[in-house]
Structures are given as C-alpha cells and as structure tokens.
PDB file of N, CA and C in Angstrom:
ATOM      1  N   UNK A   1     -11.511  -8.880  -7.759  1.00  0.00           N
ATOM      2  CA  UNK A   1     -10.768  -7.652  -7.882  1.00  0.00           C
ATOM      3  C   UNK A   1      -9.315  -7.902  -7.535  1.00  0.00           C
ATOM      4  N   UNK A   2      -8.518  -7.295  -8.142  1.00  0.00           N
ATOM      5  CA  UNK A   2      -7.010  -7.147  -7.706  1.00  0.00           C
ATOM      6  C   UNK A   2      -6.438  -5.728  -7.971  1.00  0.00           C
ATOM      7  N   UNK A   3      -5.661  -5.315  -6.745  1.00  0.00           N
ATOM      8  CA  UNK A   3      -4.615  -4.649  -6.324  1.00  0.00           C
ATOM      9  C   UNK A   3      -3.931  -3.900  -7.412  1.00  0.00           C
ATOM     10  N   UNK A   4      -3.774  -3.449  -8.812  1.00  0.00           N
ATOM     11  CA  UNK A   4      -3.061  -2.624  -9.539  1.00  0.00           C
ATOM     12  C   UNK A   4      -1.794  -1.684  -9.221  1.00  0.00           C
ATOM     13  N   UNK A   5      -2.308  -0.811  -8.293  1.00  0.00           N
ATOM     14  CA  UNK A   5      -1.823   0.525  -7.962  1.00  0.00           C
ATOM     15  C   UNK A   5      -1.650   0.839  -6.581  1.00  0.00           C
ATOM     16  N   UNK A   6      -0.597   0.933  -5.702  1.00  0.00           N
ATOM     17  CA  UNK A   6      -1.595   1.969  -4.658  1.00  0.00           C
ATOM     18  C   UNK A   6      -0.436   2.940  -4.862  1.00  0.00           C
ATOM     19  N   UNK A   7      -0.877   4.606  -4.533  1.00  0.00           N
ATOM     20  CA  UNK A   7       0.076   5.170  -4.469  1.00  0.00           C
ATOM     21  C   UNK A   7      -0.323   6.265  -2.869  1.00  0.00           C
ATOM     22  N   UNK A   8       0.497   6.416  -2.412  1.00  0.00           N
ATOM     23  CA  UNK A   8       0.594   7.089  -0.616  1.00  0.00           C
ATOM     24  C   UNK A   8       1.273   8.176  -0.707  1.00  0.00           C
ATOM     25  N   UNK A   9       0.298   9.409  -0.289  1.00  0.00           N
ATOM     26  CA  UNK A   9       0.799  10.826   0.175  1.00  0.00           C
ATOM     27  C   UNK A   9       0.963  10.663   1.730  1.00  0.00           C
ATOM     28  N   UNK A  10       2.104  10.979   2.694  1.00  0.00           N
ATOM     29  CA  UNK A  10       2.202  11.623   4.071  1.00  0.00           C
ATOM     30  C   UNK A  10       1.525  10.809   5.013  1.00  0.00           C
ATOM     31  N   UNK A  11       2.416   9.578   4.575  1.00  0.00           N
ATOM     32  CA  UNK A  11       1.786   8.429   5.107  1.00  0.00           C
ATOM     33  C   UNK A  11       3.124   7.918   6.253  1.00  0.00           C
ATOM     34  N   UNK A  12       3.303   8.144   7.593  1.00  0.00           N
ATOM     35  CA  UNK A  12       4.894   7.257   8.327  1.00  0.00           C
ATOM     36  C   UNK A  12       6.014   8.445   7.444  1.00  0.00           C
ATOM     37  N   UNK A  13       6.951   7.266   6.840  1.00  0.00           N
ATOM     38  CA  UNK A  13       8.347   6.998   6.055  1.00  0.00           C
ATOM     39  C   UNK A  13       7.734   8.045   4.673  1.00  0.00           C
ATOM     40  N   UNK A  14       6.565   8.104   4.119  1.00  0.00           N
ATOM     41  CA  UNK A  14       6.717   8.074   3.127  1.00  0.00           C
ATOM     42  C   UNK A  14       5.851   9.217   2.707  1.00  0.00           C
ATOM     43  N   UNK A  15       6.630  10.124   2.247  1.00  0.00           N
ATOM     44  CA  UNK A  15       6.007  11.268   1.890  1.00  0.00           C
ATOM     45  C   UNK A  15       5.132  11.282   0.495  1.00  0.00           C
ATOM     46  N   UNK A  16       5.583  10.483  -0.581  1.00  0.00           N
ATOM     47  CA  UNK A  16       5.157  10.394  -1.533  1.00  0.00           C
ATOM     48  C   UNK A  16       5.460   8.880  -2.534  1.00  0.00           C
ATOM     49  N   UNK A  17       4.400   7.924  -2.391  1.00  0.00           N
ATOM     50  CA  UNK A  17       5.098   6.473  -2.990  1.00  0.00           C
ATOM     51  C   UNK A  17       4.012   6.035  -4.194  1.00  0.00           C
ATOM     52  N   UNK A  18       4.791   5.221  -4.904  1.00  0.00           N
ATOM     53  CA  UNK A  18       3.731   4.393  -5.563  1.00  0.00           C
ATOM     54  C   UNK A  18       4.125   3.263  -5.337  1.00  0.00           C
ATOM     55  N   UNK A  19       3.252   1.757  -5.158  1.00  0.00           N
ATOM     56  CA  UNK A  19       3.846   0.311  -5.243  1.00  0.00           C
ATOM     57  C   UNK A  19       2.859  -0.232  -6.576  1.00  0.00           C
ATOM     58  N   UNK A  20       3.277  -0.776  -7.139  1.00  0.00           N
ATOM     59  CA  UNK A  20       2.347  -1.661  -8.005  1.00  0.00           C
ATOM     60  C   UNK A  20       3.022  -3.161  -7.396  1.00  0.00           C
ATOM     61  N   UNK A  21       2.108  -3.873  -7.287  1.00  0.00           N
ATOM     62  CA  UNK A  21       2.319  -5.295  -6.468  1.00  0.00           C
ATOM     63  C   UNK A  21       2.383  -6.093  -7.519  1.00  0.00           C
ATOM     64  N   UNK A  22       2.437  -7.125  -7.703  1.00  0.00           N
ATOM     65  CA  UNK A  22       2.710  -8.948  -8.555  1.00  0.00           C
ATOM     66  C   UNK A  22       2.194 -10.083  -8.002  1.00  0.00           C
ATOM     67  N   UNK A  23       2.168 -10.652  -8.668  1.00  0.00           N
ATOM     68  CA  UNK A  23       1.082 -12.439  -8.659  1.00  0.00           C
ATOM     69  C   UNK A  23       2.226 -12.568  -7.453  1.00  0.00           C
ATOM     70  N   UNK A  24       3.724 -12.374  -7.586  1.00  0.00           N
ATOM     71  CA  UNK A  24       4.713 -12.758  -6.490  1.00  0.00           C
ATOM     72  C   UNK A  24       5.592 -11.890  -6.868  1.00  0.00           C
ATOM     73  N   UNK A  25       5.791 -10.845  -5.603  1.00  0.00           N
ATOM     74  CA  UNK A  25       7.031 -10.043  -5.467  1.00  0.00           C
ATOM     75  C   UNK A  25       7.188  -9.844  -3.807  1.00  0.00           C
ATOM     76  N   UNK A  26       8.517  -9.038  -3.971  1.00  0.00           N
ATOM     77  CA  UNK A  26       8.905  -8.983  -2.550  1.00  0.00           C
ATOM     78  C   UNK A  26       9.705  -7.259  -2.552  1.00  0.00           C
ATOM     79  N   UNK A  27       9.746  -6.540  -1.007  1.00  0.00           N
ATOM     80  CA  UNK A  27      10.026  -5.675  -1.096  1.00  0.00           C
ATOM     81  C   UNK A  27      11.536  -5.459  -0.920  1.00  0.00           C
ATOM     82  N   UNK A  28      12.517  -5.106  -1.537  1.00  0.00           N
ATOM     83  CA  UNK A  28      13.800  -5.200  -0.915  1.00  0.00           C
ATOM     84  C   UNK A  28      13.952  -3.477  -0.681  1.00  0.00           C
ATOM     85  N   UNK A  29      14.792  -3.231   0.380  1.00  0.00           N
ATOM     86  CA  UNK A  29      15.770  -2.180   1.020  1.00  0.00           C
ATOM     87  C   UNK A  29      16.370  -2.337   2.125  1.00  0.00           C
ATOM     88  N   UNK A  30      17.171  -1.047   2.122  1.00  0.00           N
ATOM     89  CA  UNK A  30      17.919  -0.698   3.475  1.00  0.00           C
ATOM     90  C   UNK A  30      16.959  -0.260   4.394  1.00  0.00           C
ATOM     91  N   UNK A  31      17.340  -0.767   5.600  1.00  0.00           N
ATOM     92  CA  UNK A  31      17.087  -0.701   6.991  1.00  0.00           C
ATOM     93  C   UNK A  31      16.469   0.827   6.806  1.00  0.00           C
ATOM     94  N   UNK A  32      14.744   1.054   7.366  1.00  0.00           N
ATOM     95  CA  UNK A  32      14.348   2.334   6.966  1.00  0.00           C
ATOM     96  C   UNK A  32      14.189   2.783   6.123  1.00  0.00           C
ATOM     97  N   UNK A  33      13.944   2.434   4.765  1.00  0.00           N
ATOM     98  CA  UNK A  33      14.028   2.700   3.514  1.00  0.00           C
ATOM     99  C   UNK A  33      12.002   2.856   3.290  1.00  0.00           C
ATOM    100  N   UNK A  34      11.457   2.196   3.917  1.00  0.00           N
ATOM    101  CA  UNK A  34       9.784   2.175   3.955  1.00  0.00           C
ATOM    102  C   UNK A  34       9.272   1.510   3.623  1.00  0.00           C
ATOM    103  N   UNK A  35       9.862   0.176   3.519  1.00  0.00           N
ATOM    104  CA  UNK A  35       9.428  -0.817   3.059  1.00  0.00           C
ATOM    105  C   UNK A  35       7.993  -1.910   3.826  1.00  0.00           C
ATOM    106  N   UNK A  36       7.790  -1.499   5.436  1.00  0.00           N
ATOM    107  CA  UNK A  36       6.990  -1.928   6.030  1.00  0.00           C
ATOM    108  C   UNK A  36       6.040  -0.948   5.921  1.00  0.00           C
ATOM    109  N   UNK A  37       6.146   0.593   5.890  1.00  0.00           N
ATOM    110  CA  UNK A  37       5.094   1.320   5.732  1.00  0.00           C
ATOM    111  C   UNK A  37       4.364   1.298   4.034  1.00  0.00           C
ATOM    112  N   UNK A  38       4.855   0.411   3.260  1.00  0.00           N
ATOM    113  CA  UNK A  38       4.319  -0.150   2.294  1.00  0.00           C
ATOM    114  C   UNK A  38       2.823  -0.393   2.568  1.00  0.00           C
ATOM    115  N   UNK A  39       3.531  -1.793   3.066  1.00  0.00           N
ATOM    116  CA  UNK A  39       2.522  -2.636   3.733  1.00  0.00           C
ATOM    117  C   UNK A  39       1.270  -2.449   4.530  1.00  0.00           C
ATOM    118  N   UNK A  40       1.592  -1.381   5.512  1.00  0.00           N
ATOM    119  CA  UNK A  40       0.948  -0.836   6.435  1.00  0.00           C
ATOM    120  C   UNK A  40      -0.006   0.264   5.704  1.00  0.00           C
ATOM    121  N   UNK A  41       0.442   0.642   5.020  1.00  0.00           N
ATOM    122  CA  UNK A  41      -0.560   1.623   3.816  1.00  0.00           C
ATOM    123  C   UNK A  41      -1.715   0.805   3.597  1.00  0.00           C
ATOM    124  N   UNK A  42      -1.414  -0.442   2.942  1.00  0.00           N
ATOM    125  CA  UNK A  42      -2.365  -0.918   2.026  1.00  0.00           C
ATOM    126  C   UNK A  42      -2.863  -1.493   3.257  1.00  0.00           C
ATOM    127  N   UNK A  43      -2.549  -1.831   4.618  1.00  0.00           N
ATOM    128  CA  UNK A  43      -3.764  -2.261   5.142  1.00  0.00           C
ATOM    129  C   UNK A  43      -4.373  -1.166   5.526  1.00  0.00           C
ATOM    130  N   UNK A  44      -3.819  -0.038   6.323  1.00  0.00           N
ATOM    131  CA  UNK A  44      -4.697   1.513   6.412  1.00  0.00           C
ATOM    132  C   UNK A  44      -5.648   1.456   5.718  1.00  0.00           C
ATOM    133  N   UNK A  45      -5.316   1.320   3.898  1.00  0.00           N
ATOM    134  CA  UNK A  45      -6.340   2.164   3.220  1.00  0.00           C
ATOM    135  C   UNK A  45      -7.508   1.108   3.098  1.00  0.00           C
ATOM    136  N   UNK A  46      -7.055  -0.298   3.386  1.00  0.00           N
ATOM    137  CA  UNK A  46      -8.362  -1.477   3.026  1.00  0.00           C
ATOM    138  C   UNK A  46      -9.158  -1.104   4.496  1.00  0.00           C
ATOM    139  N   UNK A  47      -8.702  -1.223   4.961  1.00  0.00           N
ATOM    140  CA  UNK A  47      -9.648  -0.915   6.433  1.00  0.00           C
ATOM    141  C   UNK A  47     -10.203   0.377   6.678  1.00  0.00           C
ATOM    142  N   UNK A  48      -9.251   1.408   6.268  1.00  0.00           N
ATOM    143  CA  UNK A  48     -10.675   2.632   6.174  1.00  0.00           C
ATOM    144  C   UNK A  48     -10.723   3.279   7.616  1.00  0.00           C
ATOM    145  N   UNK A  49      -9.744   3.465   8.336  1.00  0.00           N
ATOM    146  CA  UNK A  49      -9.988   3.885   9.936  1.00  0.00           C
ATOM    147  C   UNK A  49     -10.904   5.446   9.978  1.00  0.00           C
ATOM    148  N   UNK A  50     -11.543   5.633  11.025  1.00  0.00           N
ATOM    149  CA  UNK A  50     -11.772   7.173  10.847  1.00  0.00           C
ATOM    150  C   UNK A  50     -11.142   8.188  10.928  1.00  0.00           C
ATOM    151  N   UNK A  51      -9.997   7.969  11.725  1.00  0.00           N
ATOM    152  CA  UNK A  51      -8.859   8.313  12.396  1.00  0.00           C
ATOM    153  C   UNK A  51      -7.606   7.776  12.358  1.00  0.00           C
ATOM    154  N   UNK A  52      -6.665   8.941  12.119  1.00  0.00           N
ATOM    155  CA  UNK A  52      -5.251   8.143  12.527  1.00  0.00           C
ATOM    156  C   UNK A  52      -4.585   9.212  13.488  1.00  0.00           C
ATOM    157  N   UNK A  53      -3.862   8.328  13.766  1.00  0.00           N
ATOM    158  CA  UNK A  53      -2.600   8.992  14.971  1.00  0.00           C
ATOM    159  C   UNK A  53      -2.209   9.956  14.592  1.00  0.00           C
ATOM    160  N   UNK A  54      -1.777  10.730  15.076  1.00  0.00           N
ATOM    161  CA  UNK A  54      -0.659  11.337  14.402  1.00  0.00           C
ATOM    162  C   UNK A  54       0.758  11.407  14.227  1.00  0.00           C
ATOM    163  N   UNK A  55       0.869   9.981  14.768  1.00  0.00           N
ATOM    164  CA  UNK A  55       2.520   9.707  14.363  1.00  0.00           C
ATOM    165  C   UNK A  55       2.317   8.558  13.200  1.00  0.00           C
ATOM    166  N   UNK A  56       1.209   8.641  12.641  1.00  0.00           N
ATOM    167  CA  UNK A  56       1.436   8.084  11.169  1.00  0.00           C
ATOM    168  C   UNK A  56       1.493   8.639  10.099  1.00  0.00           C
ATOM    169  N   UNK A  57       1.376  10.168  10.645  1.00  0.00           N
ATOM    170  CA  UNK A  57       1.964  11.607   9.376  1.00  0.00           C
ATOM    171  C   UNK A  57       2.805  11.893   9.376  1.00  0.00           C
ATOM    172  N   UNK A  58       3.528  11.787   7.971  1.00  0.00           N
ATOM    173  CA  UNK A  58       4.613  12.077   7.567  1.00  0.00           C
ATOM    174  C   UNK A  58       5.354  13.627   7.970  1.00  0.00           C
ATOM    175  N   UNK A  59       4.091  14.350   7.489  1.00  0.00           N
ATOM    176  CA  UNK A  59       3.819  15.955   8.335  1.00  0.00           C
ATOM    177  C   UNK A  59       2.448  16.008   8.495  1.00  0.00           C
ATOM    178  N   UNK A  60       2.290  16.566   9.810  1.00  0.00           N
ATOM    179  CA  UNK A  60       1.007  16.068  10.536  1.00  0.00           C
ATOM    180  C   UNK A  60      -0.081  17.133  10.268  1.00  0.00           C
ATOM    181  N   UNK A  61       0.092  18.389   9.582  1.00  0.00           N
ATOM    182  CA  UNK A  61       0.043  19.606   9.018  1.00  0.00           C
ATOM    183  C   UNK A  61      -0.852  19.526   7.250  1.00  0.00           C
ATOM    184  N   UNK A  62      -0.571  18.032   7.015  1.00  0.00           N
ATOM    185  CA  UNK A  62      -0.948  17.971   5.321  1.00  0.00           C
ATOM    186  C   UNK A  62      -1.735  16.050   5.776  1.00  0.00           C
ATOM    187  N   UNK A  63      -2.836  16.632   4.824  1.00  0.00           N
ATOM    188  CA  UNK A  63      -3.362  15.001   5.017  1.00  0.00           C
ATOM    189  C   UNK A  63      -2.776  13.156   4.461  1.00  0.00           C
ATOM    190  N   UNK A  64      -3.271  12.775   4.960  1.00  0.00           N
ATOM    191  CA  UNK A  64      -2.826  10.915   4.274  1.00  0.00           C
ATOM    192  C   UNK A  64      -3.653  11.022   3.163  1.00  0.00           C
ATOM    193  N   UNK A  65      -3.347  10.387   2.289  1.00  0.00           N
ATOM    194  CA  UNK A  65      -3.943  10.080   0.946  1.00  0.00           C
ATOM    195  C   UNK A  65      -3.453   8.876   0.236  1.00  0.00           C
ATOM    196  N   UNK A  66      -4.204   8.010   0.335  1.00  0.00           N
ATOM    197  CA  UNK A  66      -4.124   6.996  -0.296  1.00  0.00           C
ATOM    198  C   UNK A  66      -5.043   6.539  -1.677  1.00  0.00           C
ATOM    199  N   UNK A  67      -4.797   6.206  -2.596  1.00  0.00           N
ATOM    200  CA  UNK A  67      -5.084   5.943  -4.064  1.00  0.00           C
ATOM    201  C   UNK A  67      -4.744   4.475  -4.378  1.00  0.00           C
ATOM    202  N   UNK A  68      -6.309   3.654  -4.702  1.00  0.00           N
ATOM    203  CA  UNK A  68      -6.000   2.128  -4.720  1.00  0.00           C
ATOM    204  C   UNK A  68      -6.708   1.938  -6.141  1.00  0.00           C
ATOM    205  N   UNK A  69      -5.932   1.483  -6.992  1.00  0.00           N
ATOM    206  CA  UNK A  69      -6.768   0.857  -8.205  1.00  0.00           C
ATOM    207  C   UNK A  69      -6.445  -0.512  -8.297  1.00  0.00           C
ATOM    208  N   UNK A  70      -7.842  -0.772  -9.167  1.00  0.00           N
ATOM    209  CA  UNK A  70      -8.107  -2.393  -9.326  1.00  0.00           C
ATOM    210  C   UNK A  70      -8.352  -2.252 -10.469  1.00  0.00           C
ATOM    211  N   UNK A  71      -8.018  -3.678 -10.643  1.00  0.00           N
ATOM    212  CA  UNK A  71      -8.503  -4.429 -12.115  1.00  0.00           C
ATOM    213  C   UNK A  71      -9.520  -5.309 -11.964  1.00  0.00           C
ATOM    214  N   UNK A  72     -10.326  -5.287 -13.241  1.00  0.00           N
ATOM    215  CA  UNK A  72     -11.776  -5.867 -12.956  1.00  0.00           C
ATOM    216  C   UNK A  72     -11.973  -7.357 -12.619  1.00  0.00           C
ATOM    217  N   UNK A  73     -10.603  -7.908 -13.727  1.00  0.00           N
ATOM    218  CA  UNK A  73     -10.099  -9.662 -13.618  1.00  0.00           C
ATOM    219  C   UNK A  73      -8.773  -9.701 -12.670  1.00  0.00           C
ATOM    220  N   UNK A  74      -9.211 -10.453 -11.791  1.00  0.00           N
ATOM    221  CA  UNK A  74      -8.153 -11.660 -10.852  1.00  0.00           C
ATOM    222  C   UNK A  74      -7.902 -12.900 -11.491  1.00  0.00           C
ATOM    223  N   UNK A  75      -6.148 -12.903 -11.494  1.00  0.00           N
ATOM    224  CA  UNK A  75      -5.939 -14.728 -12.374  1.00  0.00           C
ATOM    225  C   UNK A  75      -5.499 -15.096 -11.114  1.00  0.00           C
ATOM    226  N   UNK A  76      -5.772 -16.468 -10.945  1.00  0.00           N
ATOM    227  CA  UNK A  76      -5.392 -17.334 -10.098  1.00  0.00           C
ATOM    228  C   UNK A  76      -4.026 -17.810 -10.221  1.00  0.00           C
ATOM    229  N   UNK A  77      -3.130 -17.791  -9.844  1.00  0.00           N
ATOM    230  CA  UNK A  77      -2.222 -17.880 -10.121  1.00  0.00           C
ATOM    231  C   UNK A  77      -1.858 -19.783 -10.226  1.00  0.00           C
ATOM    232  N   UNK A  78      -2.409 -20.406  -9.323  1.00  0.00           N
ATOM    233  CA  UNK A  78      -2.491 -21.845  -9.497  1.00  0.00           C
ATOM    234  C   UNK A  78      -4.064 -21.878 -10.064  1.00  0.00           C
ATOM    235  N   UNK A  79      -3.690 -23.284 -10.842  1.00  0.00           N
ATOM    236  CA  UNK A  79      -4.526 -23.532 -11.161  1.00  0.00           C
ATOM    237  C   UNK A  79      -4.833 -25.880 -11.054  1.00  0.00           C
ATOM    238  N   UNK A  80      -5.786 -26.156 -10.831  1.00  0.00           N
ATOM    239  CA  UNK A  80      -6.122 -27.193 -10.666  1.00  0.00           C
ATOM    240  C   UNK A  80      -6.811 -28.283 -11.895  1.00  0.00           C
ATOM    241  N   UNK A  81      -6.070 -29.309 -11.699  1.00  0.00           N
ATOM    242  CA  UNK A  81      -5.956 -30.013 -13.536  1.00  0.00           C
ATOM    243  C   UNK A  81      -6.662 -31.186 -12.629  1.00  0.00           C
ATOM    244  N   UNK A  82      -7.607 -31.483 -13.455  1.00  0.00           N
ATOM    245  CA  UNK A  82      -9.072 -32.972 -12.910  1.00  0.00           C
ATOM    246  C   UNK A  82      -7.570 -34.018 -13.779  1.00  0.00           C
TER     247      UNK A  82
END
C-alpha cells in the first residue's frame, strides 16, 4: 500500500489541509507555516489514538478528521540488477 492523499480537518496549525506525498519530496515554509503538523497528522492518523489532547485542536469545539487514501500498487523506488 502507499500513501496517495491525506487530507486534515482541526488538526494543531491546521484547520483545513491536503498533502499528497512523492517517491521523494520535502516540505518547504515559513517558520509556523504547518509544516511539522503535516507530519504529525499522518502519524496521528496511522496510529489511531483513542484520544487526543486538546491542544491538538485547532478549535477544540469541532472534531479532528483525518482522510488517508491508498493506492493498491507500491513501486520501489530502487531497484536491484543480478
């Protein structure tokens, strides 16, 4: 499986995001821009907590929502020649 989509409601920084990820990319911004609560999303949503804080709501009043799609094929990005 691989990573497609994720997109984050009222998540930290980020009231409303989408990332689509790459075989190799990187996140650029300004200082505070949400670029670690990226990150922190997609481990949130792989791990599945029962609970979160509530200083990881954006507004603590409306729920987190996270949305992860996959694709059915993973390419390897290296590959190994006999």
């Amino acid at each position: 499986m691989h990573l497609q989509t994720i997109s984050v409601q009222n998540f930290k920084g980020l009231r409303e995001a989408s990332f689509t990820p790459t075989q190799f990319g990187c996140l650029v911004g300004e200082n505070n821009a949400g670029k670690s609560s990226v990150m922190q999303a997609i481990v949130t949503a792989l791990n599945r907590p029962s609970q979160l804080s509530l200083n990881l709501f954006y507004d603590h009043t409306l729920p987190v929502r996270f949305t992860l799609n996959y694709s059915d094929q993973y390419q390897t990005p290296f590959s190994s020649r006999s």
